[in-house]
PDB file of N, CA and C in Angstrom:
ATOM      1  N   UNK A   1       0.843  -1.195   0.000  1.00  0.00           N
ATOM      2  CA  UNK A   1       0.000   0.000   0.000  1.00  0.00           C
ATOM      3  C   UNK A   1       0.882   1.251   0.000  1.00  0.00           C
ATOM      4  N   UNK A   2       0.368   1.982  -1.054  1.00  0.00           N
ATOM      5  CA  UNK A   2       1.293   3.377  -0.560  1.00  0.00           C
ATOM      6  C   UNK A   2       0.386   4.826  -0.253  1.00  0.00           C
ATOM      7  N   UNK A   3       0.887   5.859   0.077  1.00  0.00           N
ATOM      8  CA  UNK A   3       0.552   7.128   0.914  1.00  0.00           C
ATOM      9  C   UNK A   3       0.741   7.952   0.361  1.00  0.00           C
ATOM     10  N   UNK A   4      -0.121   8.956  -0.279  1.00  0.00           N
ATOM     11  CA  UNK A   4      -0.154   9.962  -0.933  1.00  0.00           C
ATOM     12  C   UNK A   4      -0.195  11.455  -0.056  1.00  0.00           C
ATOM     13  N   UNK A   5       0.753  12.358  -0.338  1.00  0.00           N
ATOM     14  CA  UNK A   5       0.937  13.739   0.869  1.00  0.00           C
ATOM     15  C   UNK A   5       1.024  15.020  -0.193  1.00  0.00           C
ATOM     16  N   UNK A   6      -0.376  15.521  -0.454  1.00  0.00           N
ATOM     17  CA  UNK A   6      -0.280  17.204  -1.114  1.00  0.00           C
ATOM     18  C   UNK A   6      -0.648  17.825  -0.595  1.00  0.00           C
ATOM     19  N   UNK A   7       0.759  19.022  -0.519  1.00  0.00           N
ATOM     20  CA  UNK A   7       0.784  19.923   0.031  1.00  0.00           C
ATOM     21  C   UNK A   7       0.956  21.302  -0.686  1.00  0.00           C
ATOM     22  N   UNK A   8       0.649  22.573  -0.431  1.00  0.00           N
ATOM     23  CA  UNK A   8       0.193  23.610  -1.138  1.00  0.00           C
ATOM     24  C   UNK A   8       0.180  25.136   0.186  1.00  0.00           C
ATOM     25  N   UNK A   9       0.208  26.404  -0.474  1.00  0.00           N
ATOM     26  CA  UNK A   9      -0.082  27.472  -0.065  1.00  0.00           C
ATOM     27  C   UNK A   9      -1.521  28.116  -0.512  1.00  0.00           C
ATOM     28  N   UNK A  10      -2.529  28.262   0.466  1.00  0.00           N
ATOM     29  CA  UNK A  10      -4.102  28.851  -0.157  1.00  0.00           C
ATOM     30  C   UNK A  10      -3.430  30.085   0.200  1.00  0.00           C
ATOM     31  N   UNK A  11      -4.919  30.729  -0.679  1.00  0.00           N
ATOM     32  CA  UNK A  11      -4.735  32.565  -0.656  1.00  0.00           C
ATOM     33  C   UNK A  11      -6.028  32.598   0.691  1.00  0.00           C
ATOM     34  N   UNK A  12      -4.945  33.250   1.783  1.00  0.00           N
ATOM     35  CA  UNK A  12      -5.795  33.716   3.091  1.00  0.00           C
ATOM     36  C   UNK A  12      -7.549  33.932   2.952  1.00  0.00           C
ATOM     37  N   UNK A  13      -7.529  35.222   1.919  1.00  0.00           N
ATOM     38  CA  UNK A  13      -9.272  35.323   1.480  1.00  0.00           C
ATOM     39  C   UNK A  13      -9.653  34.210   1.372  1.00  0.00           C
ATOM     40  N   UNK A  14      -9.680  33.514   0.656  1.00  0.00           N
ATOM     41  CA  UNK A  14     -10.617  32.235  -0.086  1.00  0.00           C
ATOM     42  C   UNK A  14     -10.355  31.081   0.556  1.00  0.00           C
ATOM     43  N   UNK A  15     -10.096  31.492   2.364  1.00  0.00           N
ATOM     44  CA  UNK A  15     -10.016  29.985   3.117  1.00  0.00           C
ATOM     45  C   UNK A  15     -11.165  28.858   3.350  1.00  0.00           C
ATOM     46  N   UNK A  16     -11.885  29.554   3.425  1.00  0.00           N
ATOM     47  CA  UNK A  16     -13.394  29.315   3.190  1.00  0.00           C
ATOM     48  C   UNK A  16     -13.737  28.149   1.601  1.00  0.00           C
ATOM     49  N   UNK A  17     -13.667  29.064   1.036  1.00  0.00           N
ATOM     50  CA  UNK A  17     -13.590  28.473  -0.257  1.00  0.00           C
ATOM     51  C   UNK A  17     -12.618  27.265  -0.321  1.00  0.00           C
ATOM     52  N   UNK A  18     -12.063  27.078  -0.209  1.00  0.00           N
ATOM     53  CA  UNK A  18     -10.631  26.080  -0.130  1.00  0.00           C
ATOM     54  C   UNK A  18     -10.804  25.343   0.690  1.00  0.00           C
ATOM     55  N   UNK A  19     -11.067  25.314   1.840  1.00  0.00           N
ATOM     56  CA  UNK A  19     -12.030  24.356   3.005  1.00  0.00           C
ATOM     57  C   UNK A  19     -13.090  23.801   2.424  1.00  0.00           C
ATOM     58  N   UNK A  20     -13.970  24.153   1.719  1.00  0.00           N
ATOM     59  CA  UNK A  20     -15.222  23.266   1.048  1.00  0.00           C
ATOM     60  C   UNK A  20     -15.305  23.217  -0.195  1.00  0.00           C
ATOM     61  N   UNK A  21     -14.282  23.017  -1.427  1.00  0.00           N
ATOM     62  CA  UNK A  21     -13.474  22.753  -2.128  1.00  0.00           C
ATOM     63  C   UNK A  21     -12.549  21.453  -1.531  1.00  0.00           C
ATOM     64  N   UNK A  22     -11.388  21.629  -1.325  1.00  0.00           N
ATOM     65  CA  UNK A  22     -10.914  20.482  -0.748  1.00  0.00           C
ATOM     66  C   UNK A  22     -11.704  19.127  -0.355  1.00  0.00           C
ATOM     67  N   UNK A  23     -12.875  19.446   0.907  1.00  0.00           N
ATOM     68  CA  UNK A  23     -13.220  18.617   1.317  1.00  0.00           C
ATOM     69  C   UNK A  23     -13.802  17.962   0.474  1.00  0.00           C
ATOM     70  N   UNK A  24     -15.016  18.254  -0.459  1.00  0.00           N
ATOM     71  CA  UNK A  24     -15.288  17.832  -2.026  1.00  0.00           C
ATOM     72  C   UNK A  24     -14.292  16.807  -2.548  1.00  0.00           C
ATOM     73  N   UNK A  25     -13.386  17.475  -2.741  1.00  0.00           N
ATOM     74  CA  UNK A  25     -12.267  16.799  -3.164  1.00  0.00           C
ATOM     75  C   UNK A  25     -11.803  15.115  -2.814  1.00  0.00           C
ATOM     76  N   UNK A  26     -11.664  15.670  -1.378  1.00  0.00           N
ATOM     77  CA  UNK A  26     -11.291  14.337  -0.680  1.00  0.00           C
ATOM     78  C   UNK A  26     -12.285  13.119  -0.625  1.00  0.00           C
ATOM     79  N   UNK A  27     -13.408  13.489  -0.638  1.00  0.00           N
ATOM     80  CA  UNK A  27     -14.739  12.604  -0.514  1.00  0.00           C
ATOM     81  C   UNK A  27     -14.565  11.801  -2.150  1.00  0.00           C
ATOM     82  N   UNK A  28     -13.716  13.194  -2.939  1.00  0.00           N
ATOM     83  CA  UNK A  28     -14.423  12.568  -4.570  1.00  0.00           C
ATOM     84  C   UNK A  28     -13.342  11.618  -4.940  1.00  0.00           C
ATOM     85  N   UNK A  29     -12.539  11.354  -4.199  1.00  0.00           N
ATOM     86  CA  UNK A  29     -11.021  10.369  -4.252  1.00  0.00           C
ATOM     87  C   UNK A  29     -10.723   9.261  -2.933  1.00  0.00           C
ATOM     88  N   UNK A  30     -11.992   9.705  -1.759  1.00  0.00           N
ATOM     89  CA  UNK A  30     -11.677   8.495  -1.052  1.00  0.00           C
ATOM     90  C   UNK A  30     -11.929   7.009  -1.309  1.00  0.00           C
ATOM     91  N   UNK A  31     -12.642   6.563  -2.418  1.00  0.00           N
ATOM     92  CA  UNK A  31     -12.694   5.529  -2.871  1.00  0.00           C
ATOM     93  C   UNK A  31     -11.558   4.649  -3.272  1.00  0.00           C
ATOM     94  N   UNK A  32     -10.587   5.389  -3.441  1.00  0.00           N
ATOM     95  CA  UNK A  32      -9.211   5.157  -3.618  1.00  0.00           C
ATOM     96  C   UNK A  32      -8.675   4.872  -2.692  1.00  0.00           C
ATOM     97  N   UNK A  33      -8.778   4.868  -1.475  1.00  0.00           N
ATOM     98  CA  UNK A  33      -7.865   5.011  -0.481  1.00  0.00           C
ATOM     99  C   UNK A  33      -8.475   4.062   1.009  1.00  0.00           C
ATOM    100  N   UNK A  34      -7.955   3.090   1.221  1.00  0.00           N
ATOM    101  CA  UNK A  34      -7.653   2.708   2.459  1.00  0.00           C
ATOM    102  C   UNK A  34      -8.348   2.569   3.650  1.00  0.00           C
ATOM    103  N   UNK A  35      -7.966   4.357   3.937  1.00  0.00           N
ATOM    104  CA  UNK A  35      -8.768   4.863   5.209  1.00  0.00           C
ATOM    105  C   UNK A  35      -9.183   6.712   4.441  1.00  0.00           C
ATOM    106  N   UNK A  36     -10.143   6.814   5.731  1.00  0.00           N
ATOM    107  CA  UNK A  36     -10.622   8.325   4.991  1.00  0.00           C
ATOM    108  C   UNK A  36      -9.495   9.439   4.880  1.00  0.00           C
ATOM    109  N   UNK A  37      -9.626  10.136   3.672  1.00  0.00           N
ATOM    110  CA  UNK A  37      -8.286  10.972   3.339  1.00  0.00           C
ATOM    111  C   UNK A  37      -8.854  12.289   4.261  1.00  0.00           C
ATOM    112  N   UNK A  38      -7.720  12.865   4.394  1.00  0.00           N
ATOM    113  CA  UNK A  38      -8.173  14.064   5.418  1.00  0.00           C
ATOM    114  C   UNK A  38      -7.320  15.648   5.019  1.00  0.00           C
ATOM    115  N   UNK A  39      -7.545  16.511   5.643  1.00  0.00           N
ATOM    116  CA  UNK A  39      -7.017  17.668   5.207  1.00  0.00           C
ATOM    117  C   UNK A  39      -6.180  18.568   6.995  1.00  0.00           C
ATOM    118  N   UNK A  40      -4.884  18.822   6.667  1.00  0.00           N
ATOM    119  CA  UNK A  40      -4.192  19.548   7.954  1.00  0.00           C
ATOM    120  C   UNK A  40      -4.129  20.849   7.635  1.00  0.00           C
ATOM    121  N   UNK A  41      -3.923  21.876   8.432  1.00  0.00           N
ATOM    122  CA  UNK A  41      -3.352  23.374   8.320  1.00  0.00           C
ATOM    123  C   UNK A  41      -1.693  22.699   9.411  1.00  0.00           C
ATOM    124  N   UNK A  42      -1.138  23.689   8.244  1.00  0.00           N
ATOM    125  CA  UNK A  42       0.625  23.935   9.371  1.00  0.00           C
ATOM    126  C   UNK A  42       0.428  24.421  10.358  1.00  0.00           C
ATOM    127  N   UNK A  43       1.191  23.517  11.565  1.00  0.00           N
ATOM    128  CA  UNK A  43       1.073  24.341  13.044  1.00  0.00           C
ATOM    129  C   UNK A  43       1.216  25.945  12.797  1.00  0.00           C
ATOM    130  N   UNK A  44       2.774  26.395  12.094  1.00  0.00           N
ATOM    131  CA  UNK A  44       3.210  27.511  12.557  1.00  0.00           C
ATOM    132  C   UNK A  44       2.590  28.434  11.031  1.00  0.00           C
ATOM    133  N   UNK A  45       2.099  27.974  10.019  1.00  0.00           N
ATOM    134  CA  UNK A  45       1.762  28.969   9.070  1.00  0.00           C
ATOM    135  C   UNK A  45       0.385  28.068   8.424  1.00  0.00           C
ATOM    136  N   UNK A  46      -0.912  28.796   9.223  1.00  0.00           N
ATOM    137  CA  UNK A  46      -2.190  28.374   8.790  1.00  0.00           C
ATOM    138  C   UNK A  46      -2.735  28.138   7.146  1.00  0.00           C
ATOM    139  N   UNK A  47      -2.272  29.132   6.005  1.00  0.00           N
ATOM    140  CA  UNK A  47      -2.216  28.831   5.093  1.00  0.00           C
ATOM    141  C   UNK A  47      -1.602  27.585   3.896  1.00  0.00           C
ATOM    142  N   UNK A  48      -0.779  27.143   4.773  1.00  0.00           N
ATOM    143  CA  UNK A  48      -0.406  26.182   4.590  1.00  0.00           C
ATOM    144  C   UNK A  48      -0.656  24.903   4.378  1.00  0.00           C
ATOM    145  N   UNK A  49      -1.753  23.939   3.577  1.00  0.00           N
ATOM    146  CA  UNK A  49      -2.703  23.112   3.726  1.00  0.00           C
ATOM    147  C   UNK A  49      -1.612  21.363   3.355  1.00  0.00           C
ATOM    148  N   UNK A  50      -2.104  20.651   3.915  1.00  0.00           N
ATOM    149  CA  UNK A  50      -1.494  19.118   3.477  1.00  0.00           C
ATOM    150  C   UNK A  50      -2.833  18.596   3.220  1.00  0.00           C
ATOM    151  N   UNK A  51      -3.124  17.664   2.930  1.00  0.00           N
ATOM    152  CA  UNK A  51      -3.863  16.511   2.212  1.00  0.00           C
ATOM    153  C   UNK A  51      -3.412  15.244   2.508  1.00  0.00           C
ATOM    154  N   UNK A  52      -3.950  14.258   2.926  1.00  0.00           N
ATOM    155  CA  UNK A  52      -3.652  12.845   3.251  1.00  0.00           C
ATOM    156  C   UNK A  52      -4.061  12.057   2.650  1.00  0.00           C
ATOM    157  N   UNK A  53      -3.435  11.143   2.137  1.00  0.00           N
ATOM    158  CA  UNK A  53      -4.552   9.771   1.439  1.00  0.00           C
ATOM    159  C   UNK A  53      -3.544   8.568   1.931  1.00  0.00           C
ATOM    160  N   UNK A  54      -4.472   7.836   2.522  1.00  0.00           N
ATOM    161  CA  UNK A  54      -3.865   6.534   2.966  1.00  0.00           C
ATOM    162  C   UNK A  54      -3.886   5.253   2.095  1.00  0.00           C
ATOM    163  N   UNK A  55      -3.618   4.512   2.387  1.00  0.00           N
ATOM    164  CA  UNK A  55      -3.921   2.897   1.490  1.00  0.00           C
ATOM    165  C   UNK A  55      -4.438   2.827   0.052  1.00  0.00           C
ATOM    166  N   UNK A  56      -3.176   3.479  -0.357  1.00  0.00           N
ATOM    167  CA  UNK A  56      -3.684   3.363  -1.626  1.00  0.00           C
ATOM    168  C   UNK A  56      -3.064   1.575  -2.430  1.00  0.00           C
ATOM    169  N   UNK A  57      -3.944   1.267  -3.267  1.00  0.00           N
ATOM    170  CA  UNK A  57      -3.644  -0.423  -3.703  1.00  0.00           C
ATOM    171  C   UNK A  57      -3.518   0.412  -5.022  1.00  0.00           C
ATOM    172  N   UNK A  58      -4.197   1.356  -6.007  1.00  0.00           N
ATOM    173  CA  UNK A  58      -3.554   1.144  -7.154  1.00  0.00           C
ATOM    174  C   UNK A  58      -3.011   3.046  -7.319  1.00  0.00           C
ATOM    175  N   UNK A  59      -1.912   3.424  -7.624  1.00  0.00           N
ATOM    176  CA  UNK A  59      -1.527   4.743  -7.167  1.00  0.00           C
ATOM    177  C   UNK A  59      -1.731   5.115  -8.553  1.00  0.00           C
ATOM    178  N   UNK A  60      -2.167   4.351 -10.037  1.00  0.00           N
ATOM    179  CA  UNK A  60      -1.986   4.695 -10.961  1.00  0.00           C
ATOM    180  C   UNK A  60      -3.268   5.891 -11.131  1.00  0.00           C
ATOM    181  N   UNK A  61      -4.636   4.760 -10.604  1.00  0.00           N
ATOM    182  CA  UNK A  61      -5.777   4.881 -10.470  1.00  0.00           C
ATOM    183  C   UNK A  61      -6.220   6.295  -9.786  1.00  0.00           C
ATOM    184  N   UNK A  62      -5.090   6.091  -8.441  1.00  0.00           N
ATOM    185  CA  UNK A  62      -5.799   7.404  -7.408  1.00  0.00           C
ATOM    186  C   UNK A  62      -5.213   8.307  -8.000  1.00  0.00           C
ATOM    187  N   UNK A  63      -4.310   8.517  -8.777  1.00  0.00           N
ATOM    188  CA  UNK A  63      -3.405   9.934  -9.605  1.00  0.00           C
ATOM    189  C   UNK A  63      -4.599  10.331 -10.674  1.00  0.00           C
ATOM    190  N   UNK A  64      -4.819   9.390 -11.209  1.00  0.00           N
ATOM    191  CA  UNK A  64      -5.762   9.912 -12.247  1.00  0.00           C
ATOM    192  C   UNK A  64      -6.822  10.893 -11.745  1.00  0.00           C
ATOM    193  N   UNK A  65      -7.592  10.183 -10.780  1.00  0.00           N
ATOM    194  CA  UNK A  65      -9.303  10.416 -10.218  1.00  0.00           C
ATOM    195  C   UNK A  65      -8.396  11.766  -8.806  1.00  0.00           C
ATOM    196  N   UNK A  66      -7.449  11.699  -8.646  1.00  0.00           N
ATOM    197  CA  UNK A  66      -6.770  13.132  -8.092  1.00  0.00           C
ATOM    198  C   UNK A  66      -7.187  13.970  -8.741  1.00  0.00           C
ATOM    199  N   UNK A  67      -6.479  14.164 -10.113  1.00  0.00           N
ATOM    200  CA  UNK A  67      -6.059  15.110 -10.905  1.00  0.00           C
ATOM    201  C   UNK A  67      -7.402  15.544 -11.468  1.00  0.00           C
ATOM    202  N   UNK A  68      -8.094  14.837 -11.553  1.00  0.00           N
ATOM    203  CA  UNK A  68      -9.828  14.744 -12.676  1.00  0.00           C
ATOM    204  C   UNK A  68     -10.233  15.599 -11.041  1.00  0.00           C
ATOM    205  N   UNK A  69     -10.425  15.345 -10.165  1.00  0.00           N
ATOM    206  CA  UNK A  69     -10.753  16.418  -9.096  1.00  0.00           C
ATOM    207  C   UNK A  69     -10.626  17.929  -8.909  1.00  0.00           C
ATOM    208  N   UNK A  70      -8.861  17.841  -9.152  1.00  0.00           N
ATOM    209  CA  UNK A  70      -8.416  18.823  -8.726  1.00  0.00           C
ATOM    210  C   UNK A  70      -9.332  19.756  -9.899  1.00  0.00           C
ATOM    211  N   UNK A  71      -9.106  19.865 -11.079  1.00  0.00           N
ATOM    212  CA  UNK A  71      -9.288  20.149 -12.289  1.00  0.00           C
ATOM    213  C   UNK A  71     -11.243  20.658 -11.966  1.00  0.00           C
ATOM    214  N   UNK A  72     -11.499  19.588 -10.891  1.00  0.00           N
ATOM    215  CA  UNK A  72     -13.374  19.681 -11.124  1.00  0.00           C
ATOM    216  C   UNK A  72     -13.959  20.856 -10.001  1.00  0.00           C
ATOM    217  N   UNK A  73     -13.293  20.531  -9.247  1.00  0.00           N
ATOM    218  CA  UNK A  73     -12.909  21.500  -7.839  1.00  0.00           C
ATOM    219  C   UNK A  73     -12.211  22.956  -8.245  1.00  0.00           C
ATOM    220  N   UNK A  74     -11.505  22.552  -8.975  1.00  0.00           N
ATOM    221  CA  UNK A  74     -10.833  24.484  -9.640  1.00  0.00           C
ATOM    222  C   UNK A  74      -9.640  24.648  -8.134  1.00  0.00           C
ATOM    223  N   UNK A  75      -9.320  23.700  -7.581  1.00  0.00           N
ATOM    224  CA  UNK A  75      -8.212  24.366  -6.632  1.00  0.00           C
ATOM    225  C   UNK A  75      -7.434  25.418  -7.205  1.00  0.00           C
ATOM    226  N   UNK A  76      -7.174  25.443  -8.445  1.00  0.00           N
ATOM    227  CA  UNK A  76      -5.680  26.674  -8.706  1.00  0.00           C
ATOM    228  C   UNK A  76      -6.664  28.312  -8.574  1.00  0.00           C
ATOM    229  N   UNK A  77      -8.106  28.241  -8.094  1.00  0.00           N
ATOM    230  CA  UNK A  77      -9.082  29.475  -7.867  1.00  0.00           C
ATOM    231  C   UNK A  77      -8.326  29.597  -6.286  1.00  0.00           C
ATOM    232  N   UNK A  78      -8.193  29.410  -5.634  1.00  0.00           N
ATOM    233  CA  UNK A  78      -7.261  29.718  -4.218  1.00  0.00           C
ATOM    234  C   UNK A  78      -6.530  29.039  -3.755  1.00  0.00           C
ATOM    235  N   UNK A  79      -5.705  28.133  -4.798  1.00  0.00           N
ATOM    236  CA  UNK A  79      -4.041  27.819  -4.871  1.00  0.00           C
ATOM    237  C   UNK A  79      -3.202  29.024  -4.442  1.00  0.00           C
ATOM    238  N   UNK A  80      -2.190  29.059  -3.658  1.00  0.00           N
ATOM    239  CA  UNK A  80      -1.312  30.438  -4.754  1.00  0.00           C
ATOM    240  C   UNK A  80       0.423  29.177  -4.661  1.00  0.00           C
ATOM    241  N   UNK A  81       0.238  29.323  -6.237  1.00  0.00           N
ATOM    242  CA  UNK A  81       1.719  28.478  -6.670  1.00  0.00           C
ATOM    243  C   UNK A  81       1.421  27.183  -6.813  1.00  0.00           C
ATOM    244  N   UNK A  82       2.356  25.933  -6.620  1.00  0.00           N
ATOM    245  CA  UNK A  82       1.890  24.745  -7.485  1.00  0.00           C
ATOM    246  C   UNK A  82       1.101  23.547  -5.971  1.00  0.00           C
ATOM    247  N   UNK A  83       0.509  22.841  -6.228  1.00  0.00           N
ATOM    248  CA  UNK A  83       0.567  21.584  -5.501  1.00  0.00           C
ATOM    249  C   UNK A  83       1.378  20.545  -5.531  1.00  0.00           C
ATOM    250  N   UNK A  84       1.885  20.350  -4.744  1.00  0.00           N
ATOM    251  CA  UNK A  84       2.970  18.886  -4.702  1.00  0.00           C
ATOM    252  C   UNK A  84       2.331  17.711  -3.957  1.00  0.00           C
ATOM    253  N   UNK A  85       2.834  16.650  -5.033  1.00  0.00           N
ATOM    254  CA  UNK A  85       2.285  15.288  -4.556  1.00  0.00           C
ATOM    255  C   UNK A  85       3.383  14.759  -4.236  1.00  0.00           C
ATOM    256  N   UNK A  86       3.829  14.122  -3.073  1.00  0.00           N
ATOM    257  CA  UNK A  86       4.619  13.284  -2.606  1.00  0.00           C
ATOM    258  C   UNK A  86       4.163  11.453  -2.551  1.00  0.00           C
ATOM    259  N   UNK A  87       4.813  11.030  -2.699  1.00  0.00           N
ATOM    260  CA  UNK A  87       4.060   9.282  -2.916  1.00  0.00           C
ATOM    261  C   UNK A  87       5.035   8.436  -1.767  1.00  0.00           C
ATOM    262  N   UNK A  88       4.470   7.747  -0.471  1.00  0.00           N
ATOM    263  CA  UNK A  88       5.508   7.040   0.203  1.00  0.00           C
ATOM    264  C   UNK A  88       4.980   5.784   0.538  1.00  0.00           C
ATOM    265  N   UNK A  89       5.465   4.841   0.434  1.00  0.00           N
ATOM    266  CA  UNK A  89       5.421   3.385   0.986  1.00  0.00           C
ATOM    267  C   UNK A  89       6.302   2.856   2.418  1.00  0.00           C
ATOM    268  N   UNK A  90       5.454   1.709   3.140  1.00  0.00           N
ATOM    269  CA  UNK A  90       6.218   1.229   4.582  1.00  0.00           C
ATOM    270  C   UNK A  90       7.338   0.948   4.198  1.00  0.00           C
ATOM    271  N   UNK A  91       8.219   1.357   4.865  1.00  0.00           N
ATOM    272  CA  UNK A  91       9.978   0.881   4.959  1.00  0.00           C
ATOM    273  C   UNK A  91       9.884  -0.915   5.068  1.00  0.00           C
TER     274      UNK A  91
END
């Protein structure tokens, strides 16, 4: 199983927006995943958002139905700069 981690900077205004956006998001890709995917703010800089997705069995699958999200959701409307996907598996 592997672990999917995107992380990103929102624009302060549109936290709101980006909070129920996201969550959309996560609901529209937890089928993919394991356990329920979830959303963090950075301790020390609130704008700062991560994304979790656990147990993923096919990562080809959850990249796709990611990206078809992100795209449906409009994240880059209170993105500011790129999203990064990190991909990790158990040692």
């Amino acid at each position: 199983m592997k672990h999917a981690y995107v992380y990103y900077r929102i624009d302060p205004v549109q936290a709101s927006l980006a909070a129920a956006r996201i969550d959309g998001l996560l609901s529209a890709v937890a089928a993919h995943c394991g356990q329920p995917p979830r959303r963090l703010s950075r301790c020390d800089d609130s704008v700062t958002w991560m994304e979790i997705y656990e147990g993923i069995a096919d990562y080809a699958a959850f990249t796709a139905a990611l990206n078809s999200a992100v795209q449906a959701f409009d994240c880059a409307a209170f993105t500011q700069g790129e999203r990064h996907l990190e991909c990790f598996f158990p040692a």
